[in-house]
Protein backbone atom coordinates (compact mmCIF):
# COMPACT_ATOMS: atom_id res chain seq x y z
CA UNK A 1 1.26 17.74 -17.59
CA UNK A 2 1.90 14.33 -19.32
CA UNK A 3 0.70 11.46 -17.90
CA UNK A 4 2.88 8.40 -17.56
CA UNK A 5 1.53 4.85 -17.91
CA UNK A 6 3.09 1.93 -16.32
CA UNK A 7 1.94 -1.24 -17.63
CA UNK A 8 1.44 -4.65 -15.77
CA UNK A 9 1.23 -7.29 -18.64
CA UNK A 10 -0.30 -10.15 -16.76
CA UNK A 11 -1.36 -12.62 -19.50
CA UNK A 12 -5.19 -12.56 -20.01
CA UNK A 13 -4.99 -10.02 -17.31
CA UNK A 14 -2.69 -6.98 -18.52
CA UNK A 15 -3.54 -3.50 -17.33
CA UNK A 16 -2.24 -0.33 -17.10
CA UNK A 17 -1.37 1.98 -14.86
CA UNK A 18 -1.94 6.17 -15.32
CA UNK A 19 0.30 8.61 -13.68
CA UNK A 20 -0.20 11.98 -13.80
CA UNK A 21 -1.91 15.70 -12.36
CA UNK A 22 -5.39 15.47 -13.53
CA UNK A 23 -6.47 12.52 -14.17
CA UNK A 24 -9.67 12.46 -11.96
CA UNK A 25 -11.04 15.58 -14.12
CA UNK A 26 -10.61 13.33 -17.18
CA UNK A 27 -11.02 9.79 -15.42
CA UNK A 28 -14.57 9.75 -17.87
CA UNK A 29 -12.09 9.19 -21.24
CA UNK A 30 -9.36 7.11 -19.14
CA UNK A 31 -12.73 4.93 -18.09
CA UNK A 32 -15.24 5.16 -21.49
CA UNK A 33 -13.38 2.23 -23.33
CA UNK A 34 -14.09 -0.22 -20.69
CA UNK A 35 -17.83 0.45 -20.20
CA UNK A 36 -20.38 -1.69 -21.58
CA UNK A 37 -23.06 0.74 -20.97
CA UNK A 38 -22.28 4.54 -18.79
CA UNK A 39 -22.80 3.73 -15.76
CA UNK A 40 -20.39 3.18 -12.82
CA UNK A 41 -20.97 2.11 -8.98
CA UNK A 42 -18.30 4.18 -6.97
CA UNK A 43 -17.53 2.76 -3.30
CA UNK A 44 -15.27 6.04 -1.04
CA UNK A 45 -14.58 7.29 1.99
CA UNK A 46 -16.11 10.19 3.68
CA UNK A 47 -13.22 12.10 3.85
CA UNK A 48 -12.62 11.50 0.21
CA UNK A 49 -15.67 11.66 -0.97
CA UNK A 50 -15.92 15.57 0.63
CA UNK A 51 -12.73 16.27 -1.42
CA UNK A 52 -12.83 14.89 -4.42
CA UNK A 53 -16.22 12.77 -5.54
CA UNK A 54 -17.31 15.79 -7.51
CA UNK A 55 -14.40 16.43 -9.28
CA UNK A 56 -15.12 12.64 -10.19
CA UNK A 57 -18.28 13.05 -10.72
CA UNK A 58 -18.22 15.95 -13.61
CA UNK A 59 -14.47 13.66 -14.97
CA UNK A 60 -17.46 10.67 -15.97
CA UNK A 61 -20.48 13.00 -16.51
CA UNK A 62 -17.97 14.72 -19.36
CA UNK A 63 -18.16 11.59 -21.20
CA UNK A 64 -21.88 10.93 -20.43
CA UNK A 65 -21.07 8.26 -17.55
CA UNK A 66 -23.73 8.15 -14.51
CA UNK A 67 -22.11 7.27 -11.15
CA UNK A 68 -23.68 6.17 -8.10
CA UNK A 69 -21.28 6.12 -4.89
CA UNK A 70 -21.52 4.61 -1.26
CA UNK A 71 -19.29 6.83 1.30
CA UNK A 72 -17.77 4.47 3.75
CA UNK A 73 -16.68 5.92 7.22
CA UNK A 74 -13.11 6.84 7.09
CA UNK A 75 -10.11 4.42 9.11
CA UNK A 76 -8.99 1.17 9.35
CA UNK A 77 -11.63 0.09 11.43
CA UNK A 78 -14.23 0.14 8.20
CA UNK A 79 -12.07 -3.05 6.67
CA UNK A 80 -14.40 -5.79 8.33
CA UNK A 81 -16.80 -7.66 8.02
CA UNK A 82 -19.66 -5.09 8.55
CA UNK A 83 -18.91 -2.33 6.33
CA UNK A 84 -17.44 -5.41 3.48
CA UNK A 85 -21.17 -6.71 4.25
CA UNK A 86 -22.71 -3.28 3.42
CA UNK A 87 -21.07 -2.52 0.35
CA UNK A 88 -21.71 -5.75 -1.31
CA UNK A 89 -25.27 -5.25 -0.23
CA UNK A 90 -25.44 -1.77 -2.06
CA UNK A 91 -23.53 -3.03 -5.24
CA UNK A 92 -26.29 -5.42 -5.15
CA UNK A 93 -28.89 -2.74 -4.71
CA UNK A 94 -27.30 -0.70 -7.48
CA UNK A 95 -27.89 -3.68 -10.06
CA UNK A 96 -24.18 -3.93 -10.94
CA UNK A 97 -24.02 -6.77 -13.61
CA UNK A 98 -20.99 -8.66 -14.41
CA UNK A 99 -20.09 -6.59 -17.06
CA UNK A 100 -19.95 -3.60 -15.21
CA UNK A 101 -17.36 -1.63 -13.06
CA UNK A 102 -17.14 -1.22 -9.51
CA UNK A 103 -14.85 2.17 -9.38
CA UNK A 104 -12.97 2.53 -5.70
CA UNK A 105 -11.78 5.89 -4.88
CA UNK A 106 -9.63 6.55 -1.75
CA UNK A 107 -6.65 5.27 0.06
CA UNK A 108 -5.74 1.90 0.91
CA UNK A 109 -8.68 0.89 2.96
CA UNK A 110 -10.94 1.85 -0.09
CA UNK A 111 -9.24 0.34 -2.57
CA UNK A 112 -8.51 -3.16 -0.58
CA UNK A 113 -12.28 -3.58 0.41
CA UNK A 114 -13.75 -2.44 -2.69
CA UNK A 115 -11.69 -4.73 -4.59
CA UNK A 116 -12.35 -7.38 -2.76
CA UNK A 117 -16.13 -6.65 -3.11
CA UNK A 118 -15.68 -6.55 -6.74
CA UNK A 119 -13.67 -10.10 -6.40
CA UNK A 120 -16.91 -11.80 -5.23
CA UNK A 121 -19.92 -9.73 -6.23
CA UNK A 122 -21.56 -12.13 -8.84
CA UNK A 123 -18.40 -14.39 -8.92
CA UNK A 124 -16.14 -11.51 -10.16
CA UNK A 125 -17.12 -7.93 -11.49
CA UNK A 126 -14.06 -5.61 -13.07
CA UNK A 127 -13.34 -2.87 -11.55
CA UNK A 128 -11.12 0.19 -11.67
CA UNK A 129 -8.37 1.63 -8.98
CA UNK A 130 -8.26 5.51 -8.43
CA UNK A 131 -6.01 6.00 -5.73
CA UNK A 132 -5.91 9.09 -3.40
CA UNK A 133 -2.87 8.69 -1.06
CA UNK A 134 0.43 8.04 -1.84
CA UNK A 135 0.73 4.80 0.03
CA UNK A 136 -2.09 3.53 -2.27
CA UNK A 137 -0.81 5.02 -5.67
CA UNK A 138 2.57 3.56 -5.07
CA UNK A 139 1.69 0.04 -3.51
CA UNK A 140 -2.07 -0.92 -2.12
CA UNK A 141 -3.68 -0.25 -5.72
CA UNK A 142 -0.80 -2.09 -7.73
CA UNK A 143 -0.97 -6.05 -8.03
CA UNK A 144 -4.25 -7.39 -7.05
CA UNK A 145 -4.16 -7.92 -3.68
CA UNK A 146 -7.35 -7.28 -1.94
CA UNK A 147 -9.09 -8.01 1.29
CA UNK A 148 -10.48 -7.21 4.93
CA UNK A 149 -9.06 -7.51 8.25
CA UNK A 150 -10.52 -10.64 10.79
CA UNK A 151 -10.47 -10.07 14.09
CA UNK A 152 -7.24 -12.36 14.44
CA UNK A 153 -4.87 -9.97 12.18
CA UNK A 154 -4.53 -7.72 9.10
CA UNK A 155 -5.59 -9.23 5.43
CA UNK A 156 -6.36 -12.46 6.42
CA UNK A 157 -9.65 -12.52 4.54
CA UNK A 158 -9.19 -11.57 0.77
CA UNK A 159 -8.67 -12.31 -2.53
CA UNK A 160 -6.67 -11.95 -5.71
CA UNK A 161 -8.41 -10.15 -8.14
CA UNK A 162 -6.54 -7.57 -10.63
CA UNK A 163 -7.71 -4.09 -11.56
CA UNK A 164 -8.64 -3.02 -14.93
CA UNK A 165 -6.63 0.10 -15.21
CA UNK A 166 -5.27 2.33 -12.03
CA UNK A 167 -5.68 6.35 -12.19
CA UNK A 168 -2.86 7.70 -9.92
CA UNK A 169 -3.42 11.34 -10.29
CA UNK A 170 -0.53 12.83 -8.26
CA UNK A 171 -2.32 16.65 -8.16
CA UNK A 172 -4.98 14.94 -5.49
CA UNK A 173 -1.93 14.32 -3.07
CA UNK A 174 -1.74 17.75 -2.59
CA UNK A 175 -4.62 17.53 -0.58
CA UNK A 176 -3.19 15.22 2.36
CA UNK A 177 -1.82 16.17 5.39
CA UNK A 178 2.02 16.29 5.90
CA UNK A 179 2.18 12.81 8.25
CA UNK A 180 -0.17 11.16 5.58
CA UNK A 181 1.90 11.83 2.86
CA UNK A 182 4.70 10.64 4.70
CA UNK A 183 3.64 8.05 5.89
CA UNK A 184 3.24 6.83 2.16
CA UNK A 185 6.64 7.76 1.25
CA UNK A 186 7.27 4.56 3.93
CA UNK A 187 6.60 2.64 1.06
CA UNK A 188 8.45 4.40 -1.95
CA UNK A 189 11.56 4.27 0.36
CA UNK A 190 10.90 0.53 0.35
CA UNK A 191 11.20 -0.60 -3.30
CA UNK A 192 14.66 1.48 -3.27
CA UNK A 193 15.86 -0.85 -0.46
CA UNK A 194 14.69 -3.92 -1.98
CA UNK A 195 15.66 -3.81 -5.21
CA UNK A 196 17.11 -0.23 -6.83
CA UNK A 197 20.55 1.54 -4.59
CA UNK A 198 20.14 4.02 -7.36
CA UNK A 199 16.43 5.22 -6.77
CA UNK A 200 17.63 4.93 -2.93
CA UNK A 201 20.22 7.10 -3.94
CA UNK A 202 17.98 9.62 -5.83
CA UNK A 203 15.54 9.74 -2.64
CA UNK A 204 18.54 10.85 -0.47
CA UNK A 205 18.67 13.75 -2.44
CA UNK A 206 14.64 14.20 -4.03
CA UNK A 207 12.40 13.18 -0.83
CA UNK A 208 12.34 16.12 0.75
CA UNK A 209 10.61 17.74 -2.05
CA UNK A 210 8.22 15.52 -3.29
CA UNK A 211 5.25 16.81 -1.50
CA UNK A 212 6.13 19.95 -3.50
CA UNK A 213 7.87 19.20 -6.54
CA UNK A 214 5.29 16.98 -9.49
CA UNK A 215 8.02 16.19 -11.48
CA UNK A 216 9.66 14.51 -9.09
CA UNK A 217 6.73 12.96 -7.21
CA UNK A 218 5.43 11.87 -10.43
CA UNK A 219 8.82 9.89 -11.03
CA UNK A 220 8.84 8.69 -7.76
CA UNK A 221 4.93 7.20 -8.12
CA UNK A 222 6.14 5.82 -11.55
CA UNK A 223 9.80 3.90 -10.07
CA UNK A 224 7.62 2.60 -7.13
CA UNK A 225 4.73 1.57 -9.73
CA UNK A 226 7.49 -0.13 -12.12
CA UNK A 227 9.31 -1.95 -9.76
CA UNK A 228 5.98 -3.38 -7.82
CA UNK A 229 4.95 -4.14 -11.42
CA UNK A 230 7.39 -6.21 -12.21
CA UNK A 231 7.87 -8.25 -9.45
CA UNK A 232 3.81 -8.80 -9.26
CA UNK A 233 4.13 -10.25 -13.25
CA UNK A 234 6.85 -12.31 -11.75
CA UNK A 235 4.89 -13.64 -8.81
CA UNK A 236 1.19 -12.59 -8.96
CA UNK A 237 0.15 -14.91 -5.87
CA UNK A 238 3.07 -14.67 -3.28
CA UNK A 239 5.29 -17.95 -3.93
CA UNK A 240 8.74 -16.56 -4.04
CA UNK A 241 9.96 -13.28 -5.46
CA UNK A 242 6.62 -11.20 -4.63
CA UNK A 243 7.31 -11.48 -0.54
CA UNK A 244 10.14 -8.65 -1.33
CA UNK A 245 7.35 -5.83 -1.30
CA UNK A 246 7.13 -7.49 2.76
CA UNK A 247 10.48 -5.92 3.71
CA UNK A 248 9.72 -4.36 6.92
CA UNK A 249 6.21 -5.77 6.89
CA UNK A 250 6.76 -8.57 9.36
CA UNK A 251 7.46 -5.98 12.18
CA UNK A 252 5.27 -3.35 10.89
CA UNK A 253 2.59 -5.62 11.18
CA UNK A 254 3.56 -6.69 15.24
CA UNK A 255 3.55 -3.18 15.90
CA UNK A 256 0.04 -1.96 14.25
CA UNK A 257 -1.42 -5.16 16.30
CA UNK A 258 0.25 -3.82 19.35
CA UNK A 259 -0.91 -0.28 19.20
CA UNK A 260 -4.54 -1.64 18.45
CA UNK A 261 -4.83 -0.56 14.51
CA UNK A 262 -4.95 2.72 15.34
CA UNK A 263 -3.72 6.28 15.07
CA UNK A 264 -1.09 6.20 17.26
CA UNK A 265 0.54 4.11 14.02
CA UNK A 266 -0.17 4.48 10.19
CA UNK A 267 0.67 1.77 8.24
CA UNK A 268 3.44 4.05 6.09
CA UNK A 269 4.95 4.54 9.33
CA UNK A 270 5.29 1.09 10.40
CA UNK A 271 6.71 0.56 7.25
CA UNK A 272 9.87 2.88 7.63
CA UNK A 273 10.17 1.52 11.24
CA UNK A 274 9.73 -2.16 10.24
CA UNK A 275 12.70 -1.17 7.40
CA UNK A 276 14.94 0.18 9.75
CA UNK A 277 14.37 -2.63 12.34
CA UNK A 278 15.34 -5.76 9.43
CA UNK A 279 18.14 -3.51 8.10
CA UNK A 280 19.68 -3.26 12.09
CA UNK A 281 19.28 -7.14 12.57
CA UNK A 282 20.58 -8.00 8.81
CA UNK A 283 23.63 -5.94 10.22
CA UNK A 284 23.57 -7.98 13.39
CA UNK A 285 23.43 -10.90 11.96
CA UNK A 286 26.18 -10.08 9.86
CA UNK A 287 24.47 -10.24 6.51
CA UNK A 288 24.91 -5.93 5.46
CA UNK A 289 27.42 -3.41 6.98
CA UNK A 290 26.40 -1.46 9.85
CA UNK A 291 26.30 1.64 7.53
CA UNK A 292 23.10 0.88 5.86
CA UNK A 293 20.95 1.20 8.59
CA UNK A 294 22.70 4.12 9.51
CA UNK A 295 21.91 5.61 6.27
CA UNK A 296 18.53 4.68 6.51
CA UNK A 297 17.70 6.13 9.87
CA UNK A 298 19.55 9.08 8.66
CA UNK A 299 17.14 9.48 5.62
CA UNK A 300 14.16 8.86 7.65
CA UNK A 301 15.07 11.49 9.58
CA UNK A 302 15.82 13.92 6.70
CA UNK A 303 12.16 13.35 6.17
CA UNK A 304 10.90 14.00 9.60
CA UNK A 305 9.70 10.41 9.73
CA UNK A 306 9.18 8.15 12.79
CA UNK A 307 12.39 5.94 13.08
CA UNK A 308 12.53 4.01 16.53
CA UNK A 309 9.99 2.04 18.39
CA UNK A 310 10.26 5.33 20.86
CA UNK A 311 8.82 7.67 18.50
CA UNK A 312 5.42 5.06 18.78
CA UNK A 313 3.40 7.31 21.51
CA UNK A 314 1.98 5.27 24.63
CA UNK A 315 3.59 1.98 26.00
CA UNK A 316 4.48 -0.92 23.94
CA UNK A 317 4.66 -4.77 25.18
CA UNK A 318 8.18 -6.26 25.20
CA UNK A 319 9.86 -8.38 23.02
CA UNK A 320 8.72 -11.51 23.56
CA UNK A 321 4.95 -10.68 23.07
CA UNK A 322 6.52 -8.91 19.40
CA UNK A 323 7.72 -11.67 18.41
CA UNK A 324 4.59 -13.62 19.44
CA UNK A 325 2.91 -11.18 16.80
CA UNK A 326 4.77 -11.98 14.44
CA UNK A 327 4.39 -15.69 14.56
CA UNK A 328 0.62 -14.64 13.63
CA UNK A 329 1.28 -13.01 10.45
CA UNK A 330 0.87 -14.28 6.72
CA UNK A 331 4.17 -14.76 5.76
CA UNK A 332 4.87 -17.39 8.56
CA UNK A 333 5.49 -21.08 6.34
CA UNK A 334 5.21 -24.16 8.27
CA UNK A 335 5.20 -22.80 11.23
CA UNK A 336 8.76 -20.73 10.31
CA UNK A 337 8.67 -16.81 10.21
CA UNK A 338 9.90 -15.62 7.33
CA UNK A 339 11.55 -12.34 7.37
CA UNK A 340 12.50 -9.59 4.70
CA UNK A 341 16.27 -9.31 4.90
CA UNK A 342 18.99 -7.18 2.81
CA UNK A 343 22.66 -8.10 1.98
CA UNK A 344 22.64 -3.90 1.24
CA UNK A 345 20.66 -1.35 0.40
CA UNK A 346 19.03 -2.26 -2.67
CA UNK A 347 19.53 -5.88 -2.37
CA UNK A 348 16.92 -7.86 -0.08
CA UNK A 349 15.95 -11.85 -0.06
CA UNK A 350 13.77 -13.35 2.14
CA UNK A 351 14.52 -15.97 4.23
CA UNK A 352 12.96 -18.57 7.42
CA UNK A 353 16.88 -18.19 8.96
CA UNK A 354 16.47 -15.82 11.28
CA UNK A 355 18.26 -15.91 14.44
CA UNK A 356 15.59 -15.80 17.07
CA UNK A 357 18.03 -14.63 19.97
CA UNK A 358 19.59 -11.71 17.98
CA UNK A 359 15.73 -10.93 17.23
CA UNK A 360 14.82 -10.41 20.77
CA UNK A 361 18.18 -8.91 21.84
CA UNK A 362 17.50 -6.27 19.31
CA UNK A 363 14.28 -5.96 20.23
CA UNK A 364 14.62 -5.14 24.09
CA UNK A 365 17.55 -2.84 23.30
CA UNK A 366 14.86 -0.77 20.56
CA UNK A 367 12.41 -0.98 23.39
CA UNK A 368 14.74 0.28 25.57
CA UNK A 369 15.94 3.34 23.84
């Protein structure tokens, strides 16, 4: 297969991401011309690293490159201060110089701690993205944004610090489990909705085969890669336009803080909820027609995908407490949440004018149901 490349042309900055089946087994001639010397420093998971280090391993070894790699334990819980601690201790161990590469390989915990790692190991080290779920290939590895998790909420200890290149190799996906892969696809259903009716559109009909189908997962990854592109050249630090890639954030984030980080609630799945929830109050505050949500859920459940707050397992606190999770997340601005909201599918704009009341009416309702 062909491999697609996206590229992100950040000025003094520009990289480019590599979309294709394969790409791991040949991630040694993808890597070579950014090498000062063959050698790499990988940080994983231990999940990964059991299914795909070696393949990695022999990919760098084909074009002479050494690699030393630190397993992390797999979950959510590794992206604090402890395990951040231990892997800057080991890059230290391993003698990785400025000029060298810090590789991460894994899913969205990976990728966000490692590059964050890489952000402040000796003031800055370069280092390279290779993605291994879909929520990572199509969002988490894209634009920069890295970081750990406090104590207090999600990402609230990080940095902005770009990859050199991103290897998305689509074959790996194969290898997740049905709800993981879903779960990602929370996020490619997301940059339809924000920005692109049409890819919306071509989801309605394609989703349902992209764990099967490469061609059209590979398109998928590389709409999804494009669009976040773009908007991350157009806003690389969050001011305006690059809050978009939040729609359905604000709740999602509530609700992972509610059900304690944890597996009752992946991130991808939180997502899709959190997209359905601002597309129901855009329509109640009058801002979409109620038939977008409606199509929406109706997708989402095309896809087998959790929908309501009722498909969360275990008890939930009410509204009130929600919304009192929400205050606490990033995007809040003088003390104002700011919410994702759409006009229409494909067409959201983010706003501080939410109406609180129709919030929490909505809310108890959702709780309710």
């Amino acid at each position: 297969m062909t491999h697609d490349t996206v590229h992100v042309p950040l000025e003094g900055r520009a990289y480019d991401i590599r979309i294709g089946t394969g790409l791991m087994a040949c991630a040694g001639a993808e890597i070579a011309p950014l090498l000062s010397r063959p050698r790499v420093a990988v940080l994983t998971d231990e999940t990964v690293a059991r299914l795909h280090l070696e393949t990695l391993r022999t990919g760098l070894a084909a074009e002479g490159i050494e690699m030393t790699a630190l397993a992390l334990p797999t979950g959510e819980s590794t992206k604090g201060w402890p395990q951040f601690s231990r892997a800057v201790e080991w890059l230290i161990e391993q003698k990785i110089e400025r000029r060298d590469i810090v590789l991460a390989l894994g899913g969205g915990v990976v990728g966000d701690l490692a590059g964050f790692a890489a952000a402040v190991l000796r003031r800055g080290v370069r280092f390279v993205q290779v993605p291994t779920t879909l929520l990572a290939q199509v969002d988490s590895s894209v634009g920069g944004k890295t970081g750990i998790n406090s104590a207090q909420g999600k990402n609230l200890i990080g940095a902005f610090h770009q990859p050199s290149l991103v290897l998305a190799d689509i074959g790996v996906l194969e290898t997740l489990s049905a709800r993981d892969f879903l779960a990602g696809y929370g996020e490619v259903v997301k940059y339809g909705l924000l920005g692109d009716a049409a890819f919306f559109e071509w989801l309605e009909t394609n989703g349902p085969v992209l764990s099967k189908d490469r061609t059209a997962r590979a398109r998928a990854v590389r709409r999804s890669c494009e669009m976040k592109a773009g908007i991350v050249v157009r806003d690389e630090t969050e001011q305006g336009d690059r809050a978009l890639l939040n729609l359905g954030h604000t709740f999602c984030h509530a609700l992972e803080s509610a059900t304690g980080y944890s597996d009752r609630l992946l991130h991808g799945e939180g997502v899709a909820i959190g997209c359905a929830l601002a597309f129901e109050l855009s329509a109640r505050m009058g801002l979409c027609p109620q038939e977008d949500p409606s199509r929406l859920r109706a997708h989402l459940r095309d896809m087998g995908m959790k929908v309501d707050l009722s498909d969360i397992p275990g008890d939930l606190p009410g509204a009130e407490t929600l919304i009192g999770l929400m205050a606490q997340d990033k995007k809040v601005r003088d003390g104002r949440l700011r919410f994702v909201l759409a006009r229409g599918i494909g067409h959201a704009f983010v706003t501080p004018d939410v109406d609180i009341p129709v919030l929490r009416g909505m809310l108890e309702e959702a709780l309710t149901g």
